[in-house]
C-alpha atoms as a PDB file:
ATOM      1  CA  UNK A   1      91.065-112.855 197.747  1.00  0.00           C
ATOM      2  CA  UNK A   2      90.448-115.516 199.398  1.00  0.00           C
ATOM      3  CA  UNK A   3      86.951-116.599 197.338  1.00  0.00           C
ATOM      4  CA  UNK A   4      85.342-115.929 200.098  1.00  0.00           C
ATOM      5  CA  UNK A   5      83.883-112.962 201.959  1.00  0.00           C
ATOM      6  CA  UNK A   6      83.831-111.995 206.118  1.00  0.00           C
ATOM      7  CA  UNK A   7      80.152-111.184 207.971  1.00  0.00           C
ATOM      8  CA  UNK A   8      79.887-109.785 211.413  1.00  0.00           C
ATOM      9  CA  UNK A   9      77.174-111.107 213.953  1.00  0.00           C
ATOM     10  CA  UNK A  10      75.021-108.535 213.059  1.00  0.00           C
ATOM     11  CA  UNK A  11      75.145-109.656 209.515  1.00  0.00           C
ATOM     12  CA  UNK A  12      75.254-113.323 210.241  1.00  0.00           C
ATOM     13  CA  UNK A  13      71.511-112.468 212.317  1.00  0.00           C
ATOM     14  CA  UNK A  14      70.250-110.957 208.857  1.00  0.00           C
ATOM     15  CA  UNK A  15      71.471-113.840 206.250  1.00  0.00           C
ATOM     16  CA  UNK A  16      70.287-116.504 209.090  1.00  0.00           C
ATOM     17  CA  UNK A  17      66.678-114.816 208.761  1.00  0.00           C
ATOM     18  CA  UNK A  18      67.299-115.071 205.115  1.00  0.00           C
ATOM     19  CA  UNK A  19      67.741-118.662 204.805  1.00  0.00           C
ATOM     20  CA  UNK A  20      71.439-118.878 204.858  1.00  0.00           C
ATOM     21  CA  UNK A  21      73.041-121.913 206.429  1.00  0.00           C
ATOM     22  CA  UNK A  22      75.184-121.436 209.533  1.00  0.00           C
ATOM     23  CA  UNK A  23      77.988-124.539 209.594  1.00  0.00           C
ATOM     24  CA  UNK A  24      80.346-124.558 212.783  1.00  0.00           C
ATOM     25  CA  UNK A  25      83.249-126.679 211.954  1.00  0.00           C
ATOM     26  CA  UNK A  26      84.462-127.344 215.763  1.00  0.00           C
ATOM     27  CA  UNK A  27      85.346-129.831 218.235  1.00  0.00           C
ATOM     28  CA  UNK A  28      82.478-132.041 219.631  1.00  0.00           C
ATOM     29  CA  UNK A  29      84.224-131.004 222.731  1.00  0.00           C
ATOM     30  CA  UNK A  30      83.690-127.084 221.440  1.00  0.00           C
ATOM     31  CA  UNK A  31      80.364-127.694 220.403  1.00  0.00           C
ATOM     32  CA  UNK A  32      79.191-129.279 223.770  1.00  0.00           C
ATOM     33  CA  UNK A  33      80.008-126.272 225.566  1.00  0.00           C
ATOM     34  CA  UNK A  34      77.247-124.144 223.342  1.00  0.00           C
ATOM     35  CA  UNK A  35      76.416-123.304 219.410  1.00  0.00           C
ATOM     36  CA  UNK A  36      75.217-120.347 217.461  1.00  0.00           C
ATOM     37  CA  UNK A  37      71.246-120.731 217.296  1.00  0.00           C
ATOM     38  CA  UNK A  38      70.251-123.388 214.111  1.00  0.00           C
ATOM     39  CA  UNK A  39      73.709-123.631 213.683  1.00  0.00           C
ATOM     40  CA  UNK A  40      74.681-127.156 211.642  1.00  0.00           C
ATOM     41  CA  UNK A  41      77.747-128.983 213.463  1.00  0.00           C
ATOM     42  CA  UNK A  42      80.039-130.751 210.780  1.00  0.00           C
ATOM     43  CA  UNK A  43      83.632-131.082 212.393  1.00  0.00           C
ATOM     44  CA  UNK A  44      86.417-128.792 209.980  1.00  0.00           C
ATOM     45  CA  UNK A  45      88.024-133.008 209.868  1.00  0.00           C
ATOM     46  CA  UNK A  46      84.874-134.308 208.333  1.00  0.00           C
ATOM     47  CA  UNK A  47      84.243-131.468 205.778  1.00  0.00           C
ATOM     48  CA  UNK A  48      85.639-132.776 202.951  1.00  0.00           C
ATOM     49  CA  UNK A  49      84.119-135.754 203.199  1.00  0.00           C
ATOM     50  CA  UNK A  50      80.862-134.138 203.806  1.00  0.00           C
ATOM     51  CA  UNK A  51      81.141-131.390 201.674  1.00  0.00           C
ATOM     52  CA  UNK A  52      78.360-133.030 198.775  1.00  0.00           C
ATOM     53  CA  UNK A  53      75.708-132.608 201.937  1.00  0.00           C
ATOM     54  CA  UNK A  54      75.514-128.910 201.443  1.00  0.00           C
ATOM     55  CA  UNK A  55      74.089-126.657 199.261  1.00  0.00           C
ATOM     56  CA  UNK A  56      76.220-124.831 196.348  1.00  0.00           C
ATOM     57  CA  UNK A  57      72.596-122.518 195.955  1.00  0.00           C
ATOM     58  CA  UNK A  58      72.798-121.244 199.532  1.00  0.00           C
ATOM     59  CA  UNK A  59      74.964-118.993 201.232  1.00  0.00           C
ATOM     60  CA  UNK A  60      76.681-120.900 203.761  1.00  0.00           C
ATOM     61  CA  UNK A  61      78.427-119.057 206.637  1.00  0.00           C
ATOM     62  CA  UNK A  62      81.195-120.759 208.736  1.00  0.00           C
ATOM     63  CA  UNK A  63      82.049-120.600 212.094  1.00  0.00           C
ATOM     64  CA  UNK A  64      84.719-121.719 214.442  1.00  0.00           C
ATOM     65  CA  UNK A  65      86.149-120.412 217.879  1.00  0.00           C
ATOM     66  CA  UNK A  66      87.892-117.821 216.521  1.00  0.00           C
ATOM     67  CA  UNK A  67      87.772-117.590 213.092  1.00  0.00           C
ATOM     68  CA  UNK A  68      90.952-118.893 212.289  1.00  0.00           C
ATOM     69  CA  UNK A  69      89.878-122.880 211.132  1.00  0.00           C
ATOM     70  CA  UNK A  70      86.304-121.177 209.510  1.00  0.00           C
ATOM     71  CA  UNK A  71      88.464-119.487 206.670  1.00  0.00           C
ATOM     72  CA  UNK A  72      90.427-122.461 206.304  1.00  0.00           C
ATOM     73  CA  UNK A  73      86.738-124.134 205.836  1.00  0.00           C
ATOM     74  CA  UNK A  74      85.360-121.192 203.459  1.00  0.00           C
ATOM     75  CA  UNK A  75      88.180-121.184 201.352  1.00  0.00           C
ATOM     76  CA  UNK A  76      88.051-125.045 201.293  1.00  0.00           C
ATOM     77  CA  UNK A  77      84.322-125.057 199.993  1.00  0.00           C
ATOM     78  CA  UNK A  78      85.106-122.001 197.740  1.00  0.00           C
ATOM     79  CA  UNK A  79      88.027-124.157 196.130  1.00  0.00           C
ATOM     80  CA  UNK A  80      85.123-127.220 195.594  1.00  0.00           C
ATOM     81  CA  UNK A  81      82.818-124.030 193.275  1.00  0.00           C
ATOM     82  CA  UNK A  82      80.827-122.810 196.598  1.00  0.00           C
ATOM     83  CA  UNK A  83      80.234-118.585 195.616  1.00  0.00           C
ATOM     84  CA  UNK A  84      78.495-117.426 198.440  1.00  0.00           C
ATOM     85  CA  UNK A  85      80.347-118.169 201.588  1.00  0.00           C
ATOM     86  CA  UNK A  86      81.206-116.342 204.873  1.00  0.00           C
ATOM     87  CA  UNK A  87      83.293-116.393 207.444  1.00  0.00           C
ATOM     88  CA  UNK A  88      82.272-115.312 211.203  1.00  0.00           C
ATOM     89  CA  UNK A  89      84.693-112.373 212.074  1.00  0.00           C
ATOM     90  CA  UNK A  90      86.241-113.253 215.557  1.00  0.00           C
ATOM     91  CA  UNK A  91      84.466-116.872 215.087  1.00  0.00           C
ATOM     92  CA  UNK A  92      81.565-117.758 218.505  1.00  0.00           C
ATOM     93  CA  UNK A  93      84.142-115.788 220.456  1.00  0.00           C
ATOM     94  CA  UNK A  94      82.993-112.656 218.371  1.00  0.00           C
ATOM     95  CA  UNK A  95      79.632-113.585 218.818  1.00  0.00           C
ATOM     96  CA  UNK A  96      78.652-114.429 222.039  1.00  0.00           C
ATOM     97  CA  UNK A  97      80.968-110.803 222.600  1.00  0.00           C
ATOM     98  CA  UNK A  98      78.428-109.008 220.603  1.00  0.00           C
ATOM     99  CA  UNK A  99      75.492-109.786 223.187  1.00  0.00           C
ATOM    100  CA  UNK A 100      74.248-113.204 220.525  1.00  0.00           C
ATOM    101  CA  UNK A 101      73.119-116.243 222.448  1.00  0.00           C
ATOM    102  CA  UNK A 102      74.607-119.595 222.193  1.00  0.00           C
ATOM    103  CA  UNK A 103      72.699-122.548 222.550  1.00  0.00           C
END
């Protein structure tokens, strides 16, 4: 395992209601063209140099366009002593599939 865990847009709705922080790790070019809702932008590039900004208490769920550069960021953060991070299966992709809005 990976030290971290997968959620589907479904899920990511219910832990975003719960307080869980929702980090998309694109492009600014990516980004530009629409975000997941509340969503925090801090570029996959930038994370570990950012990494002391978020919350080791919080579950933090990860996003990219796929879900391919998310994992790399989950297990990333899970290697720095973050527990409670997920992935976005199928990344915005996934979501805006499901029917979820982008903003």
């Amino acid at each position: 395992m990976f030290g971290f865990k997968e959620v589907d847009p479904a899920g990511l709705q219910q832990m975003a209601a719960d307080g869980a922080l929702v980090i998309d790790v694109r492009t600014d070019a990516e980004v530009a063209r629409g975000m997941i809702p509340g969503s925090q932008h801090i570029p996959l590039h930038l994370l570990p140099v950012r990494e002391s900004e978020l919350p080791k208490d919080k579950a933090l769920v990860i996003y990219c366009q796929s879900g391919g550069r998310s994992a790399q960021a989950c297990a990333f953060l899970a290697s720095k002593g973050f527990t409670d991070v997920y992935n976005l299966q199928g990344g915005i992709m996934g979501w805006v599939r499901s029917g979820q809005p982008v903003a």
